[in-house]
C-alpha atoms as a PDB file:
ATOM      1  CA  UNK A   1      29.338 -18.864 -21.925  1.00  0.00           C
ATOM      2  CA  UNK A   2      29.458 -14.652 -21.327  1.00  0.00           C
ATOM      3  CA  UNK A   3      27.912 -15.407 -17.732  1.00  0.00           C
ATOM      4  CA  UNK A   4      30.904 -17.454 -17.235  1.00  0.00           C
ATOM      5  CA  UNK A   5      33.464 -14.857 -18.691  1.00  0.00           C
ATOM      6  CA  UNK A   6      31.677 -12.385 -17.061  1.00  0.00           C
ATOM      7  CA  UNK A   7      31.626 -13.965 -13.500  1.00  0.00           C
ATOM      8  CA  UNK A   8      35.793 -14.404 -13.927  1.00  0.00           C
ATOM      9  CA  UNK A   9      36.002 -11.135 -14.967  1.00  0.00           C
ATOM     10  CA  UNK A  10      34.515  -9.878 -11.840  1.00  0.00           C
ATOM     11  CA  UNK A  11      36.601 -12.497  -9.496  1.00  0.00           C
ATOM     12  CA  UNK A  12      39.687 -11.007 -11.126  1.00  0.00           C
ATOM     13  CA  UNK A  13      38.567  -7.513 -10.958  1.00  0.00           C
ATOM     14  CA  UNK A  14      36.973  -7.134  -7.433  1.00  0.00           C
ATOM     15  CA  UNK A  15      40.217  -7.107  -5.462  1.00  0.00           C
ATOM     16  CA  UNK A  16      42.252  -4.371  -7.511  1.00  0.00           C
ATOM     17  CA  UNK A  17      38.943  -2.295  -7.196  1.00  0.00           C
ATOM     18  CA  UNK A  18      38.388  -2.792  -3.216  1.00  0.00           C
ATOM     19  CA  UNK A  19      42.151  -1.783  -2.981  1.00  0.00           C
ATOM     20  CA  UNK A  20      41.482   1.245  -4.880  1.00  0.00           C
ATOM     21  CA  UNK A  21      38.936   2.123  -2.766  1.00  0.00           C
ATOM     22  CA  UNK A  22      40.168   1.656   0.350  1.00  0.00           C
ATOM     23  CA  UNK A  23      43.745   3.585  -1.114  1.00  0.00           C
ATOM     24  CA  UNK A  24      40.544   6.765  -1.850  1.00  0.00           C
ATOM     25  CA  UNK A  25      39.181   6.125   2.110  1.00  0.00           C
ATOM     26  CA  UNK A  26      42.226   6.478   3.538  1.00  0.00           C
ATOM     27  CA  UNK A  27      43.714   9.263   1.078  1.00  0.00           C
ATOM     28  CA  UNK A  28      40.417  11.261   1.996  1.00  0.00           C
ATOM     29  CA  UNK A  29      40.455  11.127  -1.723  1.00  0.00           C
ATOM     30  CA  UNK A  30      37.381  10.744  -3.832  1.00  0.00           C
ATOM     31  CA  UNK A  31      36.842   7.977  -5.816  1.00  0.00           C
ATOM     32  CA  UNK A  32      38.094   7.633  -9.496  1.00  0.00           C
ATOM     33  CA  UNK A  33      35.855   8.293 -12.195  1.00  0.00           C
ATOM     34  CA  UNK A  34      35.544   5.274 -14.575  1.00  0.00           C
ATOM     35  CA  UNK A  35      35.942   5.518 -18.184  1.00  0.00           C
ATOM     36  CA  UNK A  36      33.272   4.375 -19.773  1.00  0.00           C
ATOM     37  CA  UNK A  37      32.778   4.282 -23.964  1.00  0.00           C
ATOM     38  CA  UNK A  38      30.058   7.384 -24.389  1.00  0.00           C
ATOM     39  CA  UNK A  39      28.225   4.701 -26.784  1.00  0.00           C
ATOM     40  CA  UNK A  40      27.493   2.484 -23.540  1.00  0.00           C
ATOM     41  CA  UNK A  41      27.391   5.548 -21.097  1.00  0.00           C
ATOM     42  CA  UNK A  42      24.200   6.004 -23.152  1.00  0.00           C
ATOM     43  CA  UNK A  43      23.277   2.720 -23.351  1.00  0.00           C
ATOM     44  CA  UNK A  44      23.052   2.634 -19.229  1.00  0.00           C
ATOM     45  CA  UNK A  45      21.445   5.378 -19.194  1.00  0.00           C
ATOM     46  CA  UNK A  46      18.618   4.923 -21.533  1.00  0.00           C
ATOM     47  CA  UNK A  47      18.541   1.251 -19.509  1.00  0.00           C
ATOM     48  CA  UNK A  48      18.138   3.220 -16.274  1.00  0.00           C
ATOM     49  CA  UNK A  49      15.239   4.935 -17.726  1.00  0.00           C
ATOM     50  CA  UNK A  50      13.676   1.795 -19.161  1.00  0.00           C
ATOM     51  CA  UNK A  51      13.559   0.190 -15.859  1.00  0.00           C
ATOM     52  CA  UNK A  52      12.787   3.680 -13.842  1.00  0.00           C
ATOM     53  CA  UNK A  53      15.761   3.712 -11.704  1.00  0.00           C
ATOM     54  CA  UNK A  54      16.421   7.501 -11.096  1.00  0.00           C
ATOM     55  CA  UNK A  55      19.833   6.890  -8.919  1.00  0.00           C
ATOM     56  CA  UNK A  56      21.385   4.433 -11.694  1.00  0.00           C
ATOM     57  CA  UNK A  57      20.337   7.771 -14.436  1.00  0.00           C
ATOM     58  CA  UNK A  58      21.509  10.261 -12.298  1.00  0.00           C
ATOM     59  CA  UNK A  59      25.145   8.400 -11.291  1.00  0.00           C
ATOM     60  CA  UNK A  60      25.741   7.599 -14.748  1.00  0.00           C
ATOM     61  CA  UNK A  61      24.945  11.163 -15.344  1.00  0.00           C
ATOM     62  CA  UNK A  62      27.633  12.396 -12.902  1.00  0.00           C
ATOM     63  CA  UNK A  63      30.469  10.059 -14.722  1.00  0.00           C
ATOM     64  CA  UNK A  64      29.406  11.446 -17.539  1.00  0.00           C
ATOM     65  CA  UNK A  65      30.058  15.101 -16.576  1.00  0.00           C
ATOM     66  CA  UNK A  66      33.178  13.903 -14.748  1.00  0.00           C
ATOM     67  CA  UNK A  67      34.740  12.301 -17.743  1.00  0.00           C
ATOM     68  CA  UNK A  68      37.547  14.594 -19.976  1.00  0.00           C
ATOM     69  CA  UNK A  69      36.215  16.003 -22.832  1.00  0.00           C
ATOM     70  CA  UNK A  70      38.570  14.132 -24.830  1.00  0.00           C
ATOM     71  CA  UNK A  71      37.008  10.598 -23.622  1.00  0.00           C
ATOM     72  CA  UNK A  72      33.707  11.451 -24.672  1.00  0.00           C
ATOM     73  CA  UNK A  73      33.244  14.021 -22.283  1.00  0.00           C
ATOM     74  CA  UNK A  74      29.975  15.994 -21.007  1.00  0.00           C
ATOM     75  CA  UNK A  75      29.281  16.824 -24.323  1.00  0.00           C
ATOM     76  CA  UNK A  76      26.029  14.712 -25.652  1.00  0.00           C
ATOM     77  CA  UNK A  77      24.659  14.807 -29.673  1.00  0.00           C
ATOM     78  CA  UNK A  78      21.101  16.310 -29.732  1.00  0.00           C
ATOM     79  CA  UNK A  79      19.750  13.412 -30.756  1.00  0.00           C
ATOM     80  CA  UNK A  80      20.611  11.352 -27.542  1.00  0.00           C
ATOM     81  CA  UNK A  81      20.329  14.334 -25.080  1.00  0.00           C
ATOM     82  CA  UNK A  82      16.856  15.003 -27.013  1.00  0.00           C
ATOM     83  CA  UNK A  83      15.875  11.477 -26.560  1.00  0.00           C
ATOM     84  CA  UNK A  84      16.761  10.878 -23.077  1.00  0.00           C
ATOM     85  CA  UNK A  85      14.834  14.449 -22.123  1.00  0.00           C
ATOM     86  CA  UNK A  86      11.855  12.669 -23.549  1.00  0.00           C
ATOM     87  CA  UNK A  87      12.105   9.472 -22.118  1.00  0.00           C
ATOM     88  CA  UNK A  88      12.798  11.713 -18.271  1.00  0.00           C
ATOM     89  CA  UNK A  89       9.301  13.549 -19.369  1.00  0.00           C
ATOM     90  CA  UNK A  90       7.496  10.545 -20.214  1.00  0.00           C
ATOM     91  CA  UNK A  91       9.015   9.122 -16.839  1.00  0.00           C
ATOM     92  CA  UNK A  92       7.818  11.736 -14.476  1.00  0.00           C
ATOM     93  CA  UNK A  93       4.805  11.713 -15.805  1.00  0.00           C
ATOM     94  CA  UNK A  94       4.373   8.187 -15.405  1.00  0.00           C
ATOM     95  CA  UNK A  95       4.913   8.836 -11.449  1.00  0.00           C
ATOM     96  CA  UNK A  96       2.509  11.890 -11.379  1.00  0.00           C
ATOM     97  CA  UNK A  97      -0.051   9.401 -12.797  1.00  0.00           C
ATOM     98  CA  UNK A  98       0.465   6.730 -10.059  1.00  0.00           C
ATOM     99  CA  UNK A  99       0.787   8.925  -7.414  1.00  0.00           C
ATOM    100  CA  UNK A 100      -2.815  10.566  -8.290  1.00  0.00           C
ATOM    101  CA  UNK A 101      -3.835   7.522  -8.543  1.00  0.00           C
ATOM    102  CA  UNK A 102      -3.294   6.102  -5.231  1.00  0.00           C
ATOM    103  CA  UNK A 103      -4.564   9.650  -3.816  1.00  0.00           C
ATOM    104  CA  UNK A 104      -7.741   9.126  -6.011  1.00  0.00           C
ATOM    105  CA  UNK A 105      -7.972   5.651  -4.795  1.00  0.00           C
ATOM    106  CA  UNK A 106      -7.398   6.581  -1.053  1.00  0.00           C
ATOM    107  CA  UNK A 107      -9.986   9.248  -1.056  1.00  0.00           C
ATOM    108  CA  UNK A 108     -12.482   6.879  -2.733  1.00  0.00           C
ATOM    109  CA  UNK A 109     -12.047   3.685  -1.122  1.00  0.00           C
ATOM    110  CA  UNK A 110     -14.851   3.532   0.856  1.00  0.00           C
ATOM    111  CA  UNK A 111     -17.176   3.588  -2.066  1.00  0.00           C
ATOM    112  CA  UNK A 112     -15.530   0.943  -4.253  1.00  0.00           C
ATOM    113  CA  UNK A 113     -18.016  -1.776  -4.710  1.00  0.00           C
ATOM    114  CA  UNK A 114     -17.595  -5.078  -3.868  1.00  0.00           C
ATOM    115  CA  UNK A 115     -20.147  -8.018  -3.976  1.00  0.00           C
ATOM    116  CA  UNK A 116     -21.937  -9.959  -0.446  1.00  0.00           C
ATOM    117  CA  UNK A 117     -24.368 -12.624  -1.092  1.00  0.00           C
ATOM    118  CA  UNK A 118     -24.512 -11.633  -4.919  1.00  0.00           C
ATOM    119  CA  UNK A 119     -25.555  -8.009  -4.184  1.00  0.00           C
ATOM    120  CA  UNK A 120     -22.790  -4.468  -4.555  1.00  0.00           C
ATOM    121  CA  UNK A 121     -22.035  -3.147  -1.422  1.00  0.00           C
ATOM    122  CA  UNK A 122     -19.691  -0.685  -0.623  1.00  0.00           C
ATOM    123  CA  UNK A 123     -17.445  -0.262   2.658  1.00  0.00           C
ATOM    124  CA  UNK A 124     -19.591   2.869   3.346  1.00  0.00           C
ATOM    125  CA  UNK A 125     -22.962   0.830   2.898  1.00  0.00           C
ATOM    126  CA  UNK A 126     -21.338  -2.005   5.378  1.00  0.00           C
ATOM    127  CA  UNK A 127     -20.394   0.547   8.122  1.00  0.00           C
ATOM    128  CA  UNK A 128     -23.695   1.779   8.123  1.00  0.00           C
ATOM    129  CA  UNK A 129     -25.676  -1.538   8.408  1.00  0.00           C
ATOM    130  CA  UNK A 130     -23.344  -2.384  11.156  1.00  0.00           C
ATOM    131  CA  UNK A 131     -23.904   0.793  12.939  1.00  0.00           C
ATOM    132  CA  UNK A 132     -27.720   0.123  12.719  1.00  0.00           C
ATOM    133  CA  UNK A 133     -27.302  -3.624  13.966  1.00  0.00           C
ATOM    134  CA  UNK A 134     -25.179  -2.013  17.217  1.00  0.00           C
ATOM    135  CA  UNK A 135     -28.172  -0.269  17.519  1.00  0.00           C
ATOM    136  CA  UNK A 136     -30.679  -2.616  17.757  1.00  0.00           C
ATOM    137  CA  UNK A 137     -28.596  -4.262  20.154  1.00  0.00           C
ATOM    138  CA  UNK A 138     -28.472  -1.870  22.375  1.00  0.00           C
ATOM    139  CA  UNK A 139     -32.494  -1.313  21.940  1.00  0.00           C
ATOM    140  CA  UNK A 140     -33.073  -4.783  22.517  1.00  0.00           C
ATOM    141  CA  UNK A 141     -30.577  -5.003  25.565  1.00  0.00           C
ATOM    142  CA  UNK A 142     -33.140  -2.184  27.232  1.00  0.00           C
ATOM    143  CA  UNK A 143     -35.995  -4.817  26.729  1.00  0.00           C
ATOM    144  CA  UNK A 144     -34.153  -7.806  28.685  1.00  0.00           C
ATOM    145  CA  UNK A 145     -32.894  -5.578  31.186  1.00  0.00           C
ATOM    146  CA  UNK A 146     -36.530  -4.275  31.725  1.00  0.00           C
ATOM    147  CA  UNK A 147     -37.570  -8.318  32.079  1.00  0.00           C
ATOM    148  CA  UNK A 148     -35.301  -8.579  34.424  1.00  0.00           C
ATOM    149  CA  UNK A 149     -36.303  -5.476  36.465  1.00  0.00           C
ATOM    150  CA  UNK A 150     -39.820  -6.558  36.373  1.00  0.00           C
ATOM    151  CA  UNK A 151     -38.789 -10.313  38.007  1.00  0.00           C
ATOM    152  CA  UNK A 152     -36.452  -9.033  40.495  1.00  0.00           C
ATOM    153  CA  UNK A 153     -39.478  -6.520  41.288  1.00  0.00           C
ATOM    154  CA  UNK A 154     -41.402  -8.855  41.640  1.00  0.00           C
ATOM    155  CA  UNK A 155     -39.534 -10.566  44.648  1.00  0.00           C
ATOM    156  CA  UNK A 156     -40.568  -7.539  46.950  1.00  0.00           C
ATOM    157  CA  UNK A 157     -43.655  -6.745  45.910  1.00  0.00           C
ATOM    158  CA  UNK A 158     -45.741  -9.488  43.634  1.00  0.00           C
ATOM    159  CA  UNK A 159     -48.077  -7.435  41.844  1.00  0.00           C
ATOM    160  CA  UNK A 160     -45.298  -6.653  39.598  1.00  0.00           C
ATOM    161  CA  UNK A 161     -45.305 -10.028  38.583  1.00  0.00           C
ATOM    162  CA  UNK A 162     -48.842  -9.326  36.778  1.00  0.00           C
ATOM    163  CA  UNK A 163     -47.706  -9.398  33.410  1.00  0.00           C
ATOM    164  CA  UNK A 164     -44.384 -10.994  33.962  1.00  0.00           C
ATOM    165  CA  UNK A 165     -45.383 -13.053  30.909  1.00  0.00           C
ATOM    166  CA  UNK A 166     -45.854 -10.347  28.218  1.00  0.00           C
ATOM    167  CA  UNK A 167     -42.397  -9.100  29.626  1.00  0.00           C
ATOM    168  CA  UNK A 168     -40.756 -12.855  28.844  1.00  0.00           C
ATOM    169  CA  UNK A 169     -41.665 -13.107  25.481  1.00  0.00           C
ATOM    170  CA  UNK A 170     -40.597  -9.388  24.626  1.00  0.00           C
ATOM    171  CA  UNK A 171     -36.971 -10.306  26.658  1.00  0.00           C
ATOM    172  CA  UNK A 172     -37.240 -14.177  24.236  1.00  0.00           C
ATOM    173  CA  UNK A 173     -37.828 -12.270  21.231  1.00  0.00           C
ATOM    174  CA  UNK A 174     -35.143  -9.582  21.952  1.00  0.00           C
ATOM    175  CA  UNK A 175     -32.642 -11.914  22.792  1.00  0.00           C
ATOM    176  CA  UNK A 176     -33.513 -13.944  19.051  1.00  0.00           C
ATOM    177  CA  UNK A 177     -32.928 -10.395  17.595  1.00  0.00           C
ATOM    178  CA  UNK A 178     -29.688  -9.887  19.033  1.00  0.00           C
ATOM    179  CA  UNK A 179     -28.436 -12.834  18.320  1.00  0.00           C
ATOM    180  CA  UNK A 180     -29.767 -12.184  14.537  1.00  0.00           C
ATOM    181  CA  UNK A 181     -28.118  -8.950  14.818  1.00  0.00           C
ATOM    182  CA  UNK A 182     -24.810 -10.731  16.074  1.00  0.00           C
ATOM    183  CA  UNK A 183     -24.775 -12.807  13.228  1.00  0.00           C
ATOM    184  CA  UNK A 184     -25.074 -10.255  10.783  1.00  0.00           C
ATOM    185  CA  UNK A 185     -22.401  -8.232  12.140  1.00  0.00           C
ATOM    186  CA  UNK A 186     -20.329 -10.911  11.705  1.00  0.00           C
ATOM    187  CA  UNK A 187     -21.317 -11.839   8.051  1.00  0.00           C
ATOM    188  CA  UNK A 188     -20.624  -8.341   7.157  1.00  0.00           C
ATOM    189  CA  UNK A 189     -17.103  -8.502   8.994  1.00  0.00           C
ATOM    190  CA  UNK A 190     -16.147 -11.627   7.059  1.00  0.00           C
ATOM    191  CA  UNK A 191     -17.401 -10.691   3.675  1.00  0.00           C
ATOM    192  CA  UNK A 192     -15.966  -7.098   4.145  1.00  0.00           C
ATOM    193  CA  UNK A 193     -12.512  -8.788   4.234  1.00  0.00           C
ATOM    194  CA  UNK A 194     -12.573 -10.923   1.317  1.00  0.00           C
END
């Protein structure tokens, strides 16, 4: 039922306070300051602090110092002004905390642990072991391409072709090992982003 009274309120409201505001825009004027009962003035405010919204606190804050003294004006009782200096405190030190915590947690991401094939890795641990697999790539690439060099040798002058053999099965068991390698890399990839 006070949604509904509420929503009418608004409908009936919203046009006389667009026409004020355009009558401020065009005037160059700023816009009026509303008056609002200091018991719900703090009321917002404590609200805006509740739900950490620093522009909500800090317009309420500027009606408040806007309003005559004789409305409630900037004066506040210590109690409330006490109160609400705690609750700031309390706030800004609840964004110092987060904020050193996504610093800590930026700085030490890559040694967060996380499990593959029921074992802890970290992100460091998975660089490395891919690292070493580009490696052995790379060393097992030399063996092939030294099979190859061997049989193309061998076209011009046939001795090479000697121990072609021995050459084969190093180039067969390289090429096992790189796939292997390939494989791993890939394992690593996928479990990394889980």
């Amino acid at each position: 039922m006070s949604l509904r009274n509420a929503h009418q309120t608004n409908l009936r409201i919203t046009p006389a306070a667009q026409a004020i505001e355009a009558s401020s825009q065009v005037a160059g004027n700023q816009l009026p300051t509303p008056i609002i009962p200091h018991e719900k003035l703090n009321e917002l405010q404590v609200k805006g602090i509740r739900n950490r919204d620093v522009d909500a606190f800090e317009q309420l804050e500027q009606i408040r110092r806007e309003m005559p003294h004789e409305l409630g004006g900037p004066e506040r009782d210590t109690f409330s002004f006490a109160r609400l200096k705690g609750q700031t405190i309390v706030a800004q030190s609840n964004v110092a905390i987060g904020e050193k915590r996504v610093e800590d947690f930026e700085k030490s991401r890559h040694f967060a642990k996380f499990e593959i094939d029921g074992e802890q890795w970290s992100l460091v641990r998975v660089d490395r072991q891919q690292r070493l697999a580009d490696r052995e790539i790379e060393f097992h690439r030399g063996t092939i391409s030294a099979y190859r060099k061997r049989l193309y040798a061998g076209l011009q002058n046939p001795i090479k072709l000697y121990d072609i053999g021995e050459y084969k099965e190093r180039a067969a068991t390289a090429k096992e090992s790189i796939a292997s390698a390939r494989e791993d890399i890939r394992n690593l990839q996928r479990s990394a982003l889980k």
